[in-house]
C-alpha atoms as a PDB file:
ATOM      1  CA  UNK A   1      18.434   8.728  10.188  1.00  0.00           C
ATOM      2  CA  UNK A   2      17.337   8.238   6.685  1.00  0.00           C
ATOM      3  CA  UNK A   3      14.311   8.988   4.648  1.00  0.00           C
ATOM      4  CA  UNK A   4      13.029   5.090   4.661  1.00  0.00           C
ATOM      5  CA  UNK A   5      12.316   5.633   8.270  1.00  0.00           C
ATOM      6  CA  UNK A   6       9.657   7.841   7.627  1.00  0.00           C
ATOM      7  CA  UNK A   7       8.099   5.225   5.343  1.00  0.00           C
ATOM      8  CA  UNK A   8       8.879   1.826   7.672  1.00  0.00           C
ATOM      9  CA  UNK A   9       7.687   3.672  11.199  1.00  0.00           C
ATOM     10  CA  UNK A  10      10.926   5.902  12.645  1.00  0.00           C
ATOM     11  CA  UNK A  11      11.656   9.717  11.501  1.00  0.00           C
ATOM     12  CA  UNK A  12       9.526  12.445  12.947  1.00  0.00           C
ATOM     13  CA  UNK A  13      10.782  15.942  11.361  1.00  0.00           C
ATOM     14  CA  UNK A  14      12.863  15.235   8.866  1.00  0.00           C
ATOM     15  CA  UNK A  15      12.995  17.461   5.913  1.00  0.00           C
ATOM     16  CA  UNK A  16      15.901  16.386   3.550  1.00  0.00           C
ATOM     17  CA  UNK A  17      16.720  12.866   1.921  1.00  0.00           C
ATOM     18  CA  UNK A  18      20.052  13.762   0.065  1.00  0.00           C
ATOM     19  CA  UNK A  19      19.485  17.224  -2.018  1.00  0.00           C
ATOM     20  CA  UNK A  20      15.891  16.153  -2.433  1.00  0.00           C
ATOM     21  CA  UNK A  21      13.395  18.422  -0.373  1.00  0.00           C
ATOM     22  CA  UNK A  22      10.274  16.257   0.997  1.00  0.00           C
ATOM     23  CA  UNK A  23       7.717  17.136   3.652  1.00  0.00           C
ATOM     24  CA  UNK A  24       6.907  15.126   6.502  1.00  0.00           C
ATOM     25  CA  UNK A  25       4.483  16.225   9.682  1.00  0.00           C
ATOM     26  CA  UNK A  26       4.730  14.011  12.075  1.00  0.00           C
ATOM     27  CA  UNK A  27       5.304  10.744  10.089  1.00  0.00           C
ATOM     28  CA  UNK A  28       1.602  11.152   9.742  1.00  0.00           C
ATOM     29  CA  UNK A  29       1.389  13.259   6.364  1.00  0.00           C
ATOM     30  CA  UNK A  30       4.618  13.247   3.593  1.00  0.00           C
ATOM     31  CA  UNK A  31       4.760  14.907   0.134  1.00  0.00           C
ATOM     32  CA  UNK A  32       7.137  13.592  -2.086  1.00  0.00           C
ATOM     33  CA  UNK A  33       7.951  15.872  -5.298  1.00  0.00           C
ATOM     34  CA  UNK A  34       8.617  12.225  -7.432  1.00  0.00           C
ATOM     35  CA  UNK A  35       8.316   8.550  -7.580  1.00  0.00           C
ATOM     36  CA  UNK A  36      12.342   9.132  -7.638  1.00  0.00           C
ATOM     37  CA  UNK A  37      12.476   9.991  -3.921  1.00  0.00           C
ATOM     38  CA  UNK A  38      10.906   6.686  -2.821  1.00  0.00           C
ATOM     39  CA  UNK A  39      13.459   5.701  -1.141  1.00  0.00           C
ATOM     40  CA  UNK A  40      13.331   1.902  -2.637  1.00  0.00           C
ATOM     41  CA  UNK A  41      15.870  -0.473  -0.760  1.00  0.00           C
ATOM     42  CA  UNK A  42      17.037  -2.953  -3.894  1.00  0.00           C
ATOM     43  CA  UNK A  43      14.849  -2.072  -6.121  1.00  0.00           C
ATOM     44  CA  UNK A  44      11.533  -2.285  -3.329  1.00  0.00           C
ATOM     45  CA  UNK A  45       9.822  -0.646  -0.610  1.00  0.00           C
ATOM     46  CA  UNK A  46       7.180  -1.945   1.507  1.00  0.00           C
ATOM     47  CA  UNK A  47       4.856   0.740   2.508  1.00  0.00           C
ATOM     48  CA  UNK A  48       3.713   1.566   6.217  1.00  0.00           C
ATOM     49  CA  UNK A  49       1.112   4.477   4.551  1.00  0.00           C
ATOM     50  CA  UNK A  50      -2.003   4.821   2.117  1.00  0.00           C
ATOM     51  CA  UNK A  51       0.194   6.285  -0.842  1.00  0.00           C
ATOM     52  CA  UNK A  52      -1.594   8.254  -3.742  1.00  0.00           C
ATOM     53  CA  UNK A  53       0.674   8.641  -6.929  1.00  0.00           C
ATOM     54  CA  UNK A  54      -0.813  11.323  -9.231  1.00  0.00           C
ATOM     55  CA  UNK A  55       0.641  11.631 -13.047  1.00  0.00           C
ATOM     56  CA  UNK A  56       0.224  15.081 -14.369  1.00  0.00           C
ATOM     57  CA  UNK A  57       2.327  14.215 -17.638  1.00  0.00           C
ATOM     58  CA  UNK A  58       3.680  10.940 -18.962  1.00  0.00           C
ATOM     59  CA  UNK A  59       4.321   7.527 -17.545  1.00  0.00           C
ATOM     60  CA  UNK A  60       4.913   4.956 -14.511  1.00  0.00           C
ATOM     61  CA  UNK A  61       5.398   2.222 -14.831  1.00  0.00           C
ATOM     62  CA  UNK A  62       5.807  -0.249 -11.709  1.00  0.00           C
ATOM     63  CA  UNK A  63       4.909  -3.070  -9.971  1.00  0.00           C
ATOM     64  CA  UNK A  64       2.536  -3.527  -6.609  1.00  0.00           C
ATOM     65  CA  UNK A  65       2.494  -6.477  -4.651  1.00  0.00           C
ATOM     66  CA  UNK A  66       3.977  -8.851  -8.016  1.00  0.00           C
ATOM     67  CA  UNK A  67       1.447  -7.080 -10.276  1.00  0.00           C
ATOM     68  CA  UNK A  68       2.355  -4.439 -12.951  1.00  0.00           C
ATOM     69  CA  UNK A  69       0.853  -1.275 -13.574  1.00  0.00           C
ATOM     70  CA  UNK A  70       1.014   1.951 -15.942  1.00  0.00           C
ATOM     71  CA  UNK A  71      -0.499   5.027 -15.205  1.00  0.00           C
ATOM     72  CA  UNK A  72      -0.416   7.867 -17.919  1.00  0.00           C
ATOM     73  CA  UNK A  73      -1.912  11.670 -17.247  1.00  0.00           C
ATOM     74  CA  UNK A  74      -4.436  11.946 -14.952  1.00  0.00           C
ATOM     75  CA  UNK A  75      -4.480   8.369 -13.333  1.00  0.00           C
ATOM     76  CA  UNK A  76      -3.932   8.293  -9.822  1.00  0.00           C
ATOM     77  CA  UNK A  77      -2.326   4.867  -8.319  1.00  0.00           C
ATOM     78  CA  UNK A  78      -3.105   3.955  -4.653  1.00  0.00           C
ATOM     79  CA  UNK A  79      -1.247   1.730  -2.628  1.00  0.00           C
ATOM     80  CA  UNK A  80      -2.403   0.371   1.026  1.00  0.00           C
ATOM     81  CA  UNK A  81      -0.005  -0.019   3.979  1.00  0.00           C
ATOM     82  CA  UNK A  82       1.553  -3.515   3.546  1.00  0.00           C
ATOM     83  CA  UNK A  83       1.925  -2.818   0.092  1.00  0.00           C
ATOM     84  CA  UNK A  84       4.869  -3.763  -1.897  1.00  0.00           C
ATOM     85  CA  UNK A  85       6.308  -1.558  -4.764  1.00  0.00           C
ATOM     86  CA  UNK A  86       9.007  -2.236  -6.844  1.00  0.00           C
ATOM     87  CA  UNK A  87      10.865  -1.843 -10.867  1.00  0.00           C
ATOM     88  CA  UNK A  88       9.733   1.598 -11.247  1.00  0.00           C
ATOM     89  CA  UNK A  89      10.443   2.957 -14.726  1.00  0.00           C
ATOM     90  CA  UNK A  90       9.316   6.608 -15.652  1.00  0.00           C
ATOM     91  CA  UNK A  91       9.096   7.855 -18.719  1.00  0.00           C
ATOM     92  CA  UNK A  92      11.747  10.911 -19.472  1.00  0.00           C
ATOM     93  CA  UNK A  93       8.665  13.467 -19.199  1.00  0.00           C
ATOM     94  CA  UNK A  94       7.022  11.531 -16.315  1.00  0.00           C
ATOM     95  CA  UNK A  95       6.075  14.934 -13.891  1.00  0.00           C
ATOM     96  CA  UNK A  96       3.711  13.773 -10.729  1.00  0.00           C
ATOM     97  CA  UNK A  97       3.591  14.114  -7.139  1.00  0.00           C
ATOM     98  CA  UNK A  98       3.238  11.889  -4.239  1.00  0.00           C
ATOM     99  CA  UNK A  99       0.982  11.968  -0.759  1.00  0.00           C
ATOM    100  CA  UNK A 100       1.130   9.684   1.846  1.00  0.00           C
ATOM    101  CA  UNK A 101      -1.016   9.326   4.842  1.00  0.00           C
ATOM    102  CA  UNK A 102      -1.153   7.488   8.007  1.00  0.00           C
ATOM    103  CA  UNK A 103      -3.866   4.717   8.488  1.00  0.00           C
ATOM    104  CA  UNK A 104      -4.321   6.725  11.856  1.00  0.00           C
ATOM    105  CA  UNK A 105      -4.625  10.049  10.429  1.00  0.00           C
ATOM    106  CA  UNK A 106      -7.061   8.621   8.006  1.00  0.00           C
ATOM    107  CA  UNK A 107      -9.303   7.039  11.093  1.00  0.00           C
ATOM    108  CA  UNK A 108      -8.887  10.577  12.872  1.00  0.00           C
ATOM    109  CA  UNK A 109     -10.107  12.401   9.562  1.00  0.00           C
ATOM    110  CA  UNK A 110     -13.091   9.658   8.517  1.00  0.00           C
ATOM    111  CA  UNK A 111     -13.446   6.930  10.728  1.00  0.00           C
ATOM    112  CA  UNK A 112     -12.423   3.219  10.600  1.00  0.00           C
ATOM    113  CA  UNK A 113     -14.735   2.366   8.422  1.00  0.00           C
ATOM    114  CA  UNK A 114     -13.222   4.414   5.068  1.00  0.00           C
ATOM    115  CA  UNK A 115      -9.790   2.450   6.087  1.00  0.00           C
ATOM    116  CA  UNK A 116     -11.798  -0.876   5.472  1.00  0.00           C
ATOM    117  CA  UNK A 117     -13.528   0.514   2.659  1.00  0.00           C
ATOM    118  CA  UNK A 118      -9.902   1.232   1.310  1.00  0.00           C
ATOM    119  CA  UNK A 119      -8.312  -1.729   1.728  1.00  0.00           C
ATOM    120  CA  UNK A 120     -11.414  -3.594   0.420  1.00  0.00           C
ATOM    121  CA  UNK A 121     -11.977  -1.545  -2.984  1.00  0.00           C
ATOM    122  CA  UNK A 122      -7.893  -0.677  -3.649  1.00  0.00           C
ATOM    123  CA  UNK A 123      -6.663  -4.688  -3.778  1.00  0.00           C
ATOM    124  CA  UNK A 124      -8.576  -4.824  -6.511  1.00  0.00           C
ATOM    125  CA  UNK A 125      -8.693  -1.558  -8.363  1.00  0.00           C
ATOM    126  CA  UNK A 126      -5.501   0.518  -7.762  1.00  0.00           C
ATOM    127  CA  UNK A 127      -5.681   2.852 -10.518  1.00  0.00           C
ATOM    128  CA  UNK A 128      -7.999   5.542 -11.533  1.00  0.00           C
ATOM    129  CA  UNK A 129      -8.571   8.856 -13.828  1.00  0.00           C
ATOM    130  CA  UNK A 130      -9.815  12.176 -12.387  1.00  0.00           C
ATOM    131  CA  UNK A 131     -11.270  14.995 -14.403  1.00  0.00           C
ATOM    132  CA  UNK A 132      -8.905  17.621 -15.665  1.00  0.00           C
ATOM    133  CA  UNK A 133     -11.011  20.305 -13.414  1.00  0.00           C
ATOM    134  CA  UNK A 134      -9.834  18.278 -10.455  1.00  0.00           C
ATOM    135  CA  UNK A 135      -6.486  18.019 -11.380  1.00  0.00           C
ATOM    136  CA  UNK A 136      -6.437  21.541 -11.552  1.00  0.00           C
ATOM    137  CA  UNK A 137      -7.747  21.568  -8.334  1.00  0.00           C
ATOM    138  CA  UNK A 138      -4.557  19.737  -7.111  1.00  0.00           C
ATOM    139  CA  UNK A 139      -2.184  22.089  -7.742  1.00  0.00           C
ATOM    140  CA  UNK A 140      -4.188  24.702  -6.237  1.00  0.00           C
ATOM    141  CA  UNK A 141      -4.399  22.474  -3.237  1.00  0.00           C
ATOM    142  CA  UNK A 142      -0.512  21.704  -3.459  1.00  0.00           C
ATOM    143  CA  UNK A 143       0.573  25.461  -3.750  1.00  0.00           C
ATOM    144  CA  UNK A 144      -1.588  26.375  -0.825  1.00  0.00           C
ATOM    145  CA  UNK A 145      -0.285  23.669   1.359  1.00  0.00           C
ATOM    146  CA  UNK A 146       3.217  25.021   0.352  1.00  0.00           C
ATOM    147  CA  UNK A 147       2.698  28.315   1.093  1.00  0.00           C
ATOM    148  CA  UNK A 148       1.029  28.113   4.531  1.00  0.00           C
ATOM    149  CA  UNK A 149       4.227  26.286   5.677  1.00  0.00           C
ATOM    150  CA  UNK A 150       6.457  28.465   4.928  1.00  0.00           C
ATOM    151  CA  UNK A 151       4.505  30.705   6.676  1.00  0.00           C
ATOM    152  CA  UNK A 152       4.950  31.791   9.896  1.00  0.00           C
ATOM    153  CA  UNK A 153       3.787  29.957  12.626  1.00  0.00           C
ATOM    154  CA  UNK A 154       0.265  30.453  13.592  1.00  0.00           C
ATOM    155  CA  UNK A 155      -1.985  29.574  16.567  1.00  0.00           C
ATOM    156  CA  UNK A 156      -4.039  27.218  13.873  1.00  0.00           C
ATOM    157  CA  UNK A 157      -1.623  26.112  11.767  1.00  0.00           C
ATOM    158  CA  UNK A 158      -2.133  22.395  12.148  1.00  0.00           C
ATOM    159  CA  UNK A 159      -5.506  22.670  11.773  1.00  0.00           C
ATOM    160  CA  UNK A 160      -5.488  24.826   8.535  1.00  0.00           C
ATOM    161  CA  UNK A 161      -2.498  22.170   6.782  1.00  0.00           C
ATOM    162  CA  UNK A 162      -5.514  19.267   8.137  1.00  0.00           C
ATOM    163  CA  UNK A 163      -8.332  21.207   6.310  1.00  0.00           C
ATOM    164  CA  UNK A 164      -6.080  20.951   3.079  1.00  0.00           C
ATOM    165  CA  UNK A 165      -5.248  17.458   3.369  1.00  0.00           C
ATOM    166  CA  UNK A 166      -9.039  16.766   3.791  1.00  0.00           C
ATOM    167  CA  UNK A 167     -10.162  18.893   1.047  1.00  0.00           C
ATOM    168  CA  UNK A 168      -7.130  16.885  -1.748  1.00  0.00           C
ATOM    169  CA  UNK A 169      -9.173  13.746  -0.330  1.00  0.00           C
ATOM    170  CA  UNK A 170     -12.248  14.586  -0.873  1.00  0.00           C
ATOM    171  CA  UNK A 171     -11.271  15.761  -4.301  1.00  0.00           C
ATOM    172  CA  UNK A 172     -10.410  12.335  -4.664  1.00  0.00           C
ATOM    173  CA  UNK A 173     -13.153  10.708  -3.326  1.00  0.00           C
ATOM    174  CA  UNK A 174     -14.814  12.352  -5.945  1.00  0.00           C
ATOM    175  CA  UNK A 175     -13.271  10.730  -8.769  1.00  0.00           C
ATOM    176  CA  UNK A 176     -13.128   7.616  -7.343  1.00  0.00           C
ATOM    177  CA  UNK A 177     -16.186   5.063  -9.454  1.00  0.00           C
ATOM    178  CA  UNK A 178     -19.766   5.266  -7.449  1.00  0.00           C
ATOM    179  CA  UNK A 179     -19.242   1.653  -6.193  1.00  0.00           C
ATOM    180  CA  UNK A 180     -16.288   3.091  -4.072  1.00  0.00           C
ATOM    181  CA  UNK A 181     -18.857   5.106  -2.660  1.00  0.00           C
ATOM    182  CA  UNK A 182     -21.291   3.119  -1.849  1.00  0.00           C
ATOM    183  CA  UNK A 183     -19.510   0.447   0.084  1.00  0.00           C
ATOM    184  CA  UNK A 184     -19.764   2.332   3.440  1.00  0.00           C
ATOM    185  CA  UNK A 185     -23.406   2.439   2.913  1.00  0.00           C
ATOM    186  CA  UNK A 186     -25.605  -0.436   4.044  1.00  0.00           C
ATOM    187  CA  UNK A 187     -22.844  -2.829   4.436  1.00  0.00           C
ATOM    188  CA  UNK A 188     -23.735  -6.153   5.745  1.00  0.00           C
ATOM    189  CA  UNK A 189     -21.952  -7.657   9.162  1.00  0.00           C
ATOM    190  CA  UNK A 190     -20.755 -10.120   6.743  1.00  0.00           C
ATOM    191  CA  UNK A 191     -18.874  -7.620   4.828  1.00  0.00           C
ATOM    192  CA  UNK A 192     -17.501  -5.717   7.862  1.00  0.00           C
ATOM    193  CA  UNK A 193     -16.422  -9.341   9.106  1.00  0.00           C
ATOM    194  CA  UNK A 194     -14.303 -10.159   5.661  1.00  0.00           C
ATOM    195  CA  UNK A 195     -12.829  -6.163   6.103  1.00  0.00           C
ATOM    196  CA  UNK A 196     -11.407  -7.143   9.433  1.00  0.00           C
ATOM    197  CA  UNK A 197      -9.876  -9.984   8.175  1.00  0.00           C
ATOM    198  CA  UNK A 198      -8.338  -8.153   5.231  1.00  0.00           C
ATOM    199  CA  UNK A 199      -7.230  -5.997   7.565  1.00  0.00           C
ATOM    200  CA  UNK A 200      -5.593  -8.549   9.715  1.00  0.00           C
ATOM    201  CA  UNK A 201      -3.928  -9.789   7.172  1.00  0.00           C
ATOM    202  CA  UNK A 202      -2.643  -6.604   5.360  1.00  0.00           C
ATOM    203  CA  UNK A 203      -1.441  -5.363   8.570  1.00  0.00           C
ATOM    204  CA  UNK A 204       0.618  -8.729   9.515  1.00  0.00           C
ATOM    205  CA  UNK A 205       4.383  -8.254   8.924  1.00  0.00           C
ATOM    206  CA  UNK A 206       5.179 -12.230   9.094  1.00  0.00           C
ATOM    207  CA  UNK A 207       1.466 -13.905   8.050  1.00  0.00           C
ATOM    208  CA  UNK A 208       0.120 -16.441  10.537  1.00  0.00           C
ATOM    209  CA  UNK A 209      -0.853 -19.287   7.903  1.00  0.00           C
ATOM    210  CA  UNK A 210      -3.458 -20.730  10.075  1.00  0.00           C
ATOM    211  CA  UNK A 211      -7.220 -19.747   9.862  1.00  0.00           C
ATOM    212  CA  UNK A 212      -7.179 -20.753  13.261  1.00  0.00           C
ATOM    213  CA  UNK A 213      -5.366 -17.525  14.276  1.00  0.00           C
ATOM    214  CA  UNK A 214      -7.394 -15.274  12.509  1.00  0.00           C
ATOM    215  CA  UNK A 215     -10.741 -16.635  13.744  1.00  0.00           C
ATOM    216  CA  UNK A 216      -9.422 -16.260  16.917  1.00  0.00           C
ATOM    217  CA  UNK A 217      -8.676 -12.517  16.621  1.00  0.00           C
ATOM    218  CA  UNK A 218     -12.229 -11.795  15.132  1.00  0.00           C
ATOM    219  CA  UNK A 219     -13.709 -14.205  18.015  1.00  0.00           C
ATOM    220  CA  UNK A 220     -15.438 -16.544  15.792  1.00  0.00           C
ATOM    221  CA  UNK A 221     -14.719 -20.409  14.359  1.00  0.00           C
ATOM    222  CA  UNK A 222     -12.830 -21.002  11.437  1.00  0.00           C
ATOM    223  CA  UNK A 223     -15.279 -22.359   9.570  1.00  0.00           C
ATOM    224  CA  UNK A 224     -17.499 -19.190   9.598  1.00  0.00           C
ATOM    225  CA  UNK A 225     -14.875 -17.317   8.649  1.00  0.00           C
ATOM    226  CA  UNK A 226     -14.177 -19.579   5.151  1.00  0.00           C
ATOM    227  CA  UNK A 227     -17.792 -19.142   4.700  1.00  0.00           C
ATOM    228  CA  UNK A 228     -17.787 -15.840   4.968  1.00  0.00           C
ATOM    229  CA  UNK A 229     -14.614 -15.087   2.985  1.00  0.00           C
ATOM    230  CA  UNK A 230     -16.195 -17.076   0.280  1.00  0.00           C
ATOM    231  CA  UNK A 231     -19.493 -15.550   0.375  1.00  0.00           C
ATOM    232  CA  UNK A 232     -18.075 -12.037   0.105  1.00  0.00           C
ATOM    233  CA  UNK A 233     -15.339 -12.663  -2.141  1.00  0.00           C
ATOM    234  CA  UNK A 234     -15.155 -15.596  -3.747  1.00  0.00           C
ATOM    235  CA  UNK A 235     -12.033 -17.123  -1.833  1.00  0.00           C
ATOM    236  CA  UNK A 236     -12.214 -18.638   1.263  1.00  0.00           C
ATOM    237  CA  UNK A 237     -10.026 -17.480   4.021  1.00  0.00           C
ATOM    238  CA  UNK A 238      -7.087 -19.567   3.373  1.00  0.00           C
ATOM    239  CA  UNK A 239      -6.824 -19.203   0.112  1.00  0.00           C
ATOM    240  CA  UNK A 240      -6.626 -15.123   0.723  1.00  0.00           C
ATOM    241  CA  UNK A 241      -3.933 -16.061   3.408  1.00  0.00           C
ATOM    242  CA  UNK A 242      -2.421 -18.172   0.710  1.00  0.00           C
ATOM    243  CA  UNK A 243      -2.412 -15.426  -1.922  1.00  0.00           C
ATOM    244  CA  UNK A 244      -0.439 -12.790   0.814  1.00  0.00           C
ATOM    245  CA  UNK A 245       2.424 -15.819   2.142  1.00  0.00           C
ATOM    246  CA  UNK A 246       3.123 -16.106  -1.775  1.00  0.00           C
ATOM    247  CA  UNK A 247       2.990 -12.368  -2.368  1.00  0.00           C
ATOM    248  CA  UNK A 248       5.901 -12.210   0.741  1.00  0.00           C
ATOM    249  CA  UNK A 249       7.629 -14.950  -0.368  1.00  0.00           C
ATOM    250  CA  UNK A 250       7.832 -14.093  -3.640  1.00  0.00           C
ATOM    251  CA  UNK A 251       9.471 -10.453  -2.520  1.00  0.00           C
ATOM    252  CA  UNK A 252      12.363 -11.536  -0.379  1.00  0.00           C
ATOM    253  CA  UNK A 253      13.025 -14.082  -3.231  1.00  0.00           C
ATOM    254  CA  UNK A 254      13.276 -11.766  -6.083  1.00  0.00           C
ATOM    255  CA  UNK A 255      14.031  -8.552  -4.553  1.00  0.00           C
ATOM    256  CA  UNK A 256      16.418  -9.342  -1.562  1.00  0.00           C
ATOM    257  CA  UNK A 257      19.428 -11.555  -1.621  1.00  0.00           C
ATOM    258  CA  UNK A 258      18.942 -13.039   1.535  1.00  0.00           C
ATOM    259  CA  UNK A 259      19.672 -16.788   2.148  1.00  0.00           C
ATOM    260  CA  UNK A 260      16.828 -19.020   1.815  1.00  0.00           C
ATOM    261  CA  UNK A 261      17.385 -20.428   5.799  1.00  0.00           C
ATOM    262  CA  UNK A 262      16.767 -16.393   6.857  1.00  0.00           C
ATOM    263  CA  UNK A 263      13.777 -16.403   4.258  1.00  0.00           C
ATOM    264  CA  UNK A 264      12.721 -19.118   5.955  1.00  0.00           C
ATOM    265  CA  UNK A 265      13.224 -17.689   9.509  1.00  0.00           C
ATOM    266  CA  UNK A 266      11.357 -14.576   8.270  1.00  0.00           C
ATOM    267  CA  UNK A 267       8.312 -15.745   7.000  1.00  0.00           C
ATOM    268  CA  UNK A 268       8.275 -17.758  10.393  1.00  0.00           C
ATOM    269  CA  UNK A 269       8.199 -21.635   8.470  1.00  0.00           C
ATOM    270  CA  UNK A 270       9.587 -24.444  10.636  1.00  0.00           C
ATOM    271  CA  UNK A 271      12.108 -25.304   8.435  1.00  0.00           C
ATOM    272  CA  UNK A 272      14.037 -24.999   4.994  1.00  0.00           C
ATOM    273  CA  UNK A 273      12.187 -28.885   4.208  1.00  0.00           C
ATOM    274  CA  UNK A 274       9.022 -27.466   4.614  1.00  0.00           C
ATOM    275  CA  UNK A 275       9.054 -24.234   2.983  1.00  0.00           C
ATOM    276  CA  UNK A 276      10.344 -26.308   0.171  1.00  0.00           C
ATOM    277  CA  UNK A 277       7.433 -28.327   0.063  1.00  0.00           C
ATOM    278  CA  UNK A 278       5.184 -25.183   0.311  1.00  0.00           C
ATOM    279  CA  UNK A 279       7.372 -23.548  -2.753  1.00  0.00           C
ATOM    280  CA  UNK A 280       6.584 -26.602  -4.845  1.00  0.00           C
ATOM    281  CA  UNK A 281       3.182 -27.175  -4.272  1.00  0.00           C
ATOM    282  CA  UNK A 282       2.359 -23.322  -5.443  1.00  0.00           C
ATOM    283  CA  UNK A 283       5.522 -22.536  -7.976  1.00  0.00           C
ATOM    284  CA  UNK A 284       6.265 -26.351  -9.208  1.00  0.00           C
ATOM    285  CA  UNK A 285      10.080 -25.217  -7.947  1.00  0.00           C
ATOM    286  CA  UNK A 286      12.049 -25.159  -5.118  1.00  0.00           C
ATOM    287  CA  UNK A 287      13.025 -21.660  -3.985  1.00  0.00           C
ATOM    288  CA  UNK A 288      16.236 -21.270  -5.363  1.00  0.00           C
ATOM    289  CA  UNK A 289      14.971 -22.276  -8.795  1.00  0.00           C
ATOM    290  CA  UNK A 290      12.171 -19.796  -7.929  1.00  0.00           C
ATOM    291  CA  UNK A 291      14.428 -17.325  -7.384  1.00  0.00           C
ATOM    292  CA  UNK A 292      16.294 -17.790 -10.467  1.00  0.00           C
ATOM    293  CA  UNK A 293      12.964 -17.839 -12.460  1.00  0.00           C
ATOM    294  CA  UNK A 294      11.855 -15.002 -11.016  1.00  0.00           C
ATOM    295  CA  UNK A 295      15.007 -12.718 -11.426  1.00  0.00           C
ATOM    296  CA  UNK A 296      15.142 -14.361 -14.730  1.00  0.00           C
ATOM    297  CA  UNK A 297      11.325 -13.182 -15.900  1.00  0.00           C
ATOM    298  CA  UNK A 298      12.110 -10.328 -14.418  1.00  0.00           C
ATOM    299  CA  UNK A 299      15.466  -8.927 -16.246  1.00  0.00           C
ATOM    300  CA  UNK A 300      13.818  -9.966 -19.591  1.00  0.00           C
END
């Protein structure tokens, strides 16, 4: 069993990747000591977890979903399950820490609603800076979290590692920009609509590309559901579907070496003709010259 199970959906108690400790409680809650032990398959990893990245010194720099980032001291990246990360680079004094959590152990702390709000406010702003009094805070959090499990075994030990783990996220919340926090509050049923969807779509391993399917899940017509997509965000809904199929696509292209007639398979197209077709309509290549380019862009 290997450490990438914990992250895709498999290990329950493992404590070892290698001769690199991690913690892991339940595949619910895992600390990672660095971005190192991500245990990135060719170069990626798609991520089953809400994973916080703090930087205490230095720099990261990586990639999420296609898009690059750089965080520095004190910036704290967050990624959404579904995510995909990949080309890290750290710099040779890069020290940080990692957290992931469970969608479901976020809903049991704070509700569906703050997973919405999460995946709503995160697509679009995945990094930011905390005080220095709250990074402090961290490691106080950190040590204490350490020390109660090595503990011995108590009738309220669960609950006590849960109270920490809500306290680091509160800490957070903190930090995070007041529009972050004001999304849960008076939040129109058009909003809570377009969060669904998001959430639909996020979630989907292979992406339906029809609105059809979608509306059907959220039991309305497709045609609200472009109108509401636009109204909240700008896009309608299959351009946002759009956007994700490209995002996938553009991962098993650059990242895995699998033939294009299994990409195909994967991403559930009818056939190598049409996902051709699809490839030049939104890259102006086919996909092996997509691949290439990619790859290409990517080494230089």
């Amino acid at each position: 069993m290997d450490i990438k199970d914990v992250f895709q959906g498999g290990s329950k108690q493992m404590k070892k990747y290698g001769e690199r400790e991690y913690i892991d409680i339940d595949n619910d809650i895992v600390f990672l000591n660095n971005v190192k032990d991500l245990p990135l398959v060719n170069g990626s990893l798609r991520m089953n977890k809400f994973v916080s990245v703090i930087c205490y010194t230095g720099k990261l720099q990586l990639e999420v979903n296609m898009k690059e980032y750089i965080i520095v001291k004190n910036n704290i990246l967050i990624c959404r399950p579904n995510d995909m990360i990949c080309n890290t680079m750290l710099s040779p004094d890069f020290e940080g820490g990692i957290l992931c959590l469970s969608p479901k152990f976020i809903v049991e702390l704070f509700g569906k609603g703050s997973v919405w709000n999460c995946l709503f406010h995160f697509e679009k702003n995945p990094i930011f800076s905390v005080c220095q009094e709250s990074i402090e805070m961290f490691e106080i959090y950190d040590k204490a979290f350490h020390a109660k499990l090595k503990m011995r075994q108590s009738a309220f030990q669960q609950e006590i590692v849960y109270s920490i783990i809500r306290a680091i996220l509160y800490e957070l919340r903190e930090n995070i920009s007041d529009d972050t926090s004001t999304l849960a509050i008076g939040i129109s049923q058009k909003e809570i609509l377009f969060k669904k969807f998001m959430e639909l779509l996020s979630d989907s391993i292979v992406k339906s590309r029809s609105v059809l399917w979608y509306a059907k899940q959220l039991y309305i017509t497709p045609k609200y559901l472009s109108i509401v997509c636009k109204q909240v965000s700008g896009k309608t809904a299959f351009e946002w579907i759009n956007e994700y199929v490209i995002m996938d696509i553009q991962h098993l292209l650059k990242n895995t070496d699998k033939p294009i007639k299994e990409v195909v398979g994967l991403l559930n197209f009818p056939n190598i003709s049409f996902f051709g077709t699809y490839c030049r309509k939104h890259f102006g290549m086919s996909p092996t010259e997509y691949r290439k380019y990619l790859r290409t862009s990517a080494s230089k």
